[in-house]
Protein backbone atom coordinates (compact mmCIF):
# COMPACT_ATOMS: atom_id res chain seq x y z
CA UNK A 1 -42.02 117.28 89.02
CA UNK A 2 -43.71 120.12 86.79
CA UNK A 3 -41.73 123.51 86.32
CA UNK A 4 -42.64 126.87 84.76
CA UNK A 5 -40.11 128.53 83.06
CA UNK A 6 -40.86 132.04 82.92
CA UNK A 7 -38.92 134.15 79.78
CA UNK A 8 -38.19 137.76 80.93
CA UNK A 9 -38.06 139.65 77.57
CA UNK A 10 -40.64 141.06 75.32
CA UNK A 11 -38.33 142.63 72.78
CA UNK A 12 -39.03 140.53 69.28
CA UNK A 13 -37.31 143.59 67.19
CA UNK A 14 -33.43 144.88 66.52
CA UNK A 15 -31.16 146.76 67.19
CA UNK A 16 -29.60 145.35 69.01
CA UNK A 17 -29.27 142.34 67.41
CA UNK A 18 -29.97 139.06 68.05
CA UNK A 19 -33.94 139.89 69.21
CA UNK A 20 -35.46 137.25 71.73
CA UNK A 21 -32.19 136.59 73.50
CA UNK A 22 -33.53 135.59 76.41
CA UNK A 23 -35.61 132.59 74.17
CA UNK A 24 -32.48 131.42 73.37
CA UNK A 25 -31.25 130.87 77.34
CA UNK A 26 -35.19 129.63 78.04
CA UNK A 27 -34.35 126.85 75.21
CA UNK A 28 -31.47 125.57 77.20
CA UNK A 29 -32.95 125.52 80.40
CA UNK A 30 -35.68 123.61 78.89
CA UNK A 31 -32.89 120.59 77.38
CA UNK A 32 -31.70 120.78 80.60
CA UNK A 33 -34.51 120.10 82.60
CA UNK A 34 -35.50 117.55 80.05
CA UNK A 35 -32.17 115.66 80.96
CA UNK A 36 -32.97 116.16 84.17
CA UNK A 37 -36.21 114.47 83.55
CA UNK A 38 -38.29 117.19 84.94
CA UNK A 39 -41.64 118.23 82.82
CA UNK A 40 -41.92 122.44 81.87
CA UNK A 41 -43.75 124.55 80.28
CA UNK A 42 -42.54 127.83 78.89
CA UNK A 43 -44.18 130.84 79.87
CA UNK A 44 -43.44 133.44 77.21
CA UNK A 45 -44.86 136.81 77.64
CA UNK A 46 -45.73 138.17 74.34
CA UNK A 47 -47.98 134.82 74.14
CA UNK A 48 -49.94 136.03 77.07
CA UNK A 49 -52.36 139.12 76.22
CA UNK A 50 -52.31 140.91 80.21
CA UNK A 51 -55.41 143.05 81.04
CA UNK A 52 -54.98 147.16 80.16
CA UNK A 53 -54.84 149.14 82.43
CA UNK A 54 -53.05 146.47 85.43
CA UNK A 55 -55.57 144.61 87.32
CA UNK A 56 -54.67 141.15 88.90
CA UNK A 57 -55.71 137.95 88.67
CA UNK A 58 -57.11 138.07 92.37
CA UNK A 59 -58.58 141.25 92.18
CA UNK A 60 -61.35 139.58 90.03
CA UNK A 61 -64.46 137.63 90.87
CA UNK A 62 -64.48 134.04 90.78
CA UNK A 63 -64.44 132.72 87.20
CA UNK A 64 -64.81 136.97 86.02
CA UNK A 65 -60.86 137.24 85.59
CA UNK A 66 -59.68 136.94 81.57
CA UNK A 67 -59.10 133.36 80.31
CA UNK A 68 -55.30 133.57 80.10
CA UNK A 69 -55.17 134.78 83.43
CA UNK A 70 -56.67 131.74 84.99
CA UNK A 71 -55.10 129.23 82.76
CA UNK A 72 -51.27 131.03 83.63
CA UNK A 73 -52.74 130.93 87.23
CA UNK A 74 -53.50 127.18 87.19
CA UNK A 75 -50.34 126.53 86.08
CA UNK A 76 -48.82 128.59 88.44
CA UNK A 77 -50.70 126.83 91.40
CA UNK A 78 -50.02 123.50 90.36
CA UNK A 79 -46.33 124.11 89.44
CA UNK A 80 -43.66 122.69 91.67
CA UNK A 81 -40.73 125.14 90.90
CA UNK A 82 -39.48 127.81 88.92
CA UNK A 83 -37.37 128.68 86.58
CA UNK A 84 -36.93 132.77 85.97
CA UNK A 85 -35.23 134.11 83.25
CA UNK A 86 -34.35 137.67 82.70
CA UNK A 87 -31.83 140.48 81.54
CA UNK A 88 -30.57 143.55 83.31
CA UNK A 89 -32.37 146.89 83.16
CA UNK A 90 -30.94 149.37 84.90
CA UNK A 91 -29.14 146.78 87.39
CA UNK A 92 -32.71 145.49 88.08
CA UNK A 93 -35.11 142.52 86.82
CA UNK A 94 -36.42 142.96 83.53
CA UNK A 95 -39.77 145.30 83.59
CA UNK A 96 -41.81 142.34 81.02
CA UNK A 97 -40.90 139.69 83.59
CA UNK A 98 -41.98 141.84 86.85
CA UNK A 99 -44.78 142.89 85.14
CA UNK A 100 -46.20 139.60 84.35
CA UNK A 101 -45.43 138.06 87.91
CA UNK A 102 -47.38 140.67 89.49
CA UNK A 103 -50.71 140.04 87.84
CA UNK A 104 -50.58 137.09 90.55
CA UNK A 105 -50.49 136.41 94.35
CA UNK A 106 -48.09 134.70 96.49
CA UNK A 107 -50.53 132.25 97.74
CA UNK A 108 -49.90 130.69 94.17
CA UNK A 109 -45.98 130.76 94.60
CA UNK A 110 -45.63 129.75 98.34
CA UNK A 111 -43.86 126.55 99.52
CA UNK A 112 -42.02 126.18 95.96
CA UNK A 113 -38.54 127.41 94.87
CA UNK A 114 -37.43 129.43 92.18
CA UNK A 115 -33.98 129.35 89.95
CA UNK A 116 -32.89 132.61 89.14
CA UNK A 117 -30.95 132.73 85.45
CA UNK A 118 -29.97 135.94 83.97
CA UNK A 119 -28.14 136.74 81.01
CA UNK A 120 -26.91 139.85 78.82
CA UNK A 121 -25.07 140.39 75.30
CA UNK A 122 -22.34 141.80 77.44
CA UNK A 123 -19.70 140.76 80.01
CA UNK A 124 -21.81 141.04 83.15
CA UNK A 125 -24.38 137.78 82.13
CA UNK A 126 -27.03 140.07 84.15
CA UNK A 127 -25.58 139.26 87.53
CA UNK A 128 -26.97 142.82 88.79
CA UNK A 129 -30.70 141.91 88.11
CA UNK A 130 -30.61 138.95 90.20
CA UNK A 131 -29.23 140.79 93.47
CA UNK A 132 -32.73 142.73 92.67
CA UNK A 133 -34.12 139.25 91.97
CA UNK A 134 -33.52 137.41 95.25
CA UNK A 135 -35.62 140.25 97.00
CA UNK A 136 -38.50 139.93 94.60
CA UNK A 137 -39.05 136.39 94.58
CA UNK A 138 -38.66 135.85 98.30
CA UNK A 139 -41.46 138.14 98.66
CA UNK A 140 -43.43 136.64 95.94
CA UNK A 141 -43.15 133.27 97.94
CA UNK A 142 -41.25 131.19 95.78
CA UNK A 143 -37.78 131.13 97.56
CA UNK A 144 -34.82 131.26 95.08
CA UNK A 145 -32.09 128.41 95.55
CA UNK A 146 -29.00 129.78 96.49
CA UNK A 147 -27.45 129.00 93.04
CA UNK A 148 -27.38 131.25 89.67
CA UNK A 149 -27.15 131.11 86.24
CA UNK A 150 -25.75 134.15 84.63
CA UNK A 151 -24.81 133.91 81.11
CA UNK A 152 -22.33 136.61 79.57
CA UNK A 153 -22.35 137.38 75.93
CA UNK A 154 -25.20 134.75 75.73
CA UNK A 155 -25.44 135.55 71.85
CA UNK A 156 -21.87 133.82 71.66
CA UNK A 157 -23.05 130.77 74.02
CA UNK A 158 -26.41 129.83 72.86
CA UNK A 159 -28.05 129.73 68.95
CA UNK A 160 -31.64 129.67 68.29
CA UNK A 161 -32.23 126.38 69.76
CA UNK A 162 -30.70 126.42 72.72
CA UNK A 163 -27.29 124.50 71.17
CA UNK A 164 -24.44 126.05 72.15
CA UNK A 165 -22.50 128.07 69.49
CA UNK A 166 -19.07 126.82 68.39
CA UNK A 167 -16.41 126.86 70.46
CA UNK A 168 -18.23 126.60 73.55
CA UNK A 169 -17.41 123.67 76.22
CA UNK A 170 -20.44 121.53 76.20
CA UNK A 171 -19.27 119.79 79.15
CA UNK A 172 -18.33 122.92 81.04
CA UNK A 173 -21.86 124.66 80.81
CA UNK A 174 -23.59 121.62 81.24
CA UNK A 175 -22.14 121.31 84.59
CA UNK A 176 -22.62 124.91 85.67
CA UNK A 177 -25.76 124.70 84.33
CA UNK A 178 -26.88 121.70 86.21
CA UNK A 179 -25.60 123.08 89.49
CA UNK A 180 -28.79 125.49 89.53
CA UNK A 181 -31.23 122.53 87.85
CA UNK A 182 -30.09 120.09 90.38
CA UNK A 183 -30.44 122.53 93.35
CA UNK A 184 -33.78 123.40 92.31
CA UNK A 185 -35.01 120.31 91.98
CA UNK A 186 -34.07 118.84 94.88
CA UNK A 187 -35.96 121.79 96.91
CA UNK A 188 -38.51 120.96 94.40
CA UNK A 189 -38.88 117.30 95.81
CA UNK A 190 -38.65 118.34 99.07
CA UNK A 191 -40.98 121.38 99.19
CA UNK A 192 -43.77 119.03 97.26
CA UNK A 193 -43.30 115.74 99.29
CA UNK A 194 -44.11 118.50 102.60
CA UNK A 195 -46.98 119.40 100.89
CA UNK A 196 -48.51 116.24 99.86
CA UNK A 197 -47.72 114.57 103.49
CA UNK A 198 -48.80 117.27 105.29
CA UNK A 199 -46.07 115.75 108.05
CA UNK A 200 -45.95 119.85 108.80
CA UNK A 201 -47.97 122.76 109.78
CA UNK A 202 -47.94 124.56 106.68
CA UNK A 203 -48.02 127.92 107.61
CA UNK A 204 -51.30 130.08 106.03
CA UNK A 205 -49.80 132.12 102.77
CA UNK A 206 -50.96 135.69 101.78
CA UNK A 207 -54.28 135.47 100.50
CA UNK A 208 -56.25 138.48 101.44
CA UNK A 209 -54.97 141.79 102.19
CA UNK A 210 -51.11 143.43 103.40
CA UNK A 211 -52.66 143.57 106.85
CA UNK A 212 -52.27 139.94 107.15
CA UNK A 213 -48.18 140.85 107.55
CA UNK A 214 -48.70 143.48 110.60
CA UNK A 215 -47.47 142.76 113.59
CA UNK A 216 -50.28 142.71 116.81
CA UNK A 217 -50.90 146.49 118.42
């Protein structure tokens, strides 16, 4: 099993403070999946340099699109899961995150699941953006298991690393935290064993052009 874990923030400056909040939720995701025994990579979006002004990756010619582009596309495509990671802007998903997800195409996405985690420095843990996040990442293809993460007053929860802070039960937020892991990895399995069989139809993905989605007439 190979997962993406896809960090929703850009900000790297303060106030408010601590700055790359959302790293620090990514980080624990990522020891989590590691006990899990699933492989990730971390998708972070200041390390990706997107094309000015917005074109997508499939609106290029074959082998004309930027390098980073098809290298985060690759990985996309060969992915298995998931894991999206994001703070609340105006009760939506965070604009960096969206931003970055639509340089690419569902066909990339489809047949895979998606964990939604969402956190914020106060009470709420971001709970709003993933109402807006279900929506999105259904239509993006990669179908969001029906367990959350949201992470209230993550500065208190999580340091740097990904540790939790003191005075946080370990055992507690492992367990909720695992609830979401284990749920997305078991759609994971089952999504990618369909695939590999081929003991299904699977249906033809988005490829082309919205008219693919009208009905006949």
């Amino acid at each position: 099993m190979r997962f993406l874990i896809f960090v929703g923030s850009e900000r790297d400056s303060t106030p408010p403070r601590p700055a790359r909040l959302g790293l620090r939720v990514a980080k624990a995701c990522e020891q989590r999946l590691a006990h899990n025994g699933v492989d990730f990579t971390t998708i972070d979006p200041l390390q990706i340099e997107l094309p000015s002004p917005f074109k997508p990756h499939f609106s290029y010619a074959r082998g004309r699109a930027p390098e980073q582009l098809d290298e985060l596309a690759d990985k996309i495509s060969h992915a298995d899961g998931y894991v999206m990671i994001s703070p609340e802007y105006n009760h939506s998903m965070s604009p960096a995150l969206a931003h970055l997800l639509n340089h690419f195409g569902s066909s990339l996405f489809s047949y895979k699941p998606s964990a939604i985690v969402t956190y914020s420095a106060g009470q709420w843990g971001g709970a709003r953006a993933a109402v807006n996040m279900r929506t999105y990442l259904s239509e993006l293809g990669c179908l969001p298991v029906s367990a959350m993460i949201h992470v209230p007053k993550a500065q208190d929860v999580f340091i740097e690393n990904g540790s939790y802070a003191d005075g946080n039960d370990q055992t507690h937020w492992n367990t909720y935290l695992d609830r979401t892991i284990k749920q997305l990895i078991w759609w994971g399995t089952a999504a990618k064993e369909q695939r590999q069989t081929g003991s299904a139809e699977t249906p033809e993905a988005f490829t082309k052009t919205p008219s693919q989605r009208n009905a006949p007439g």
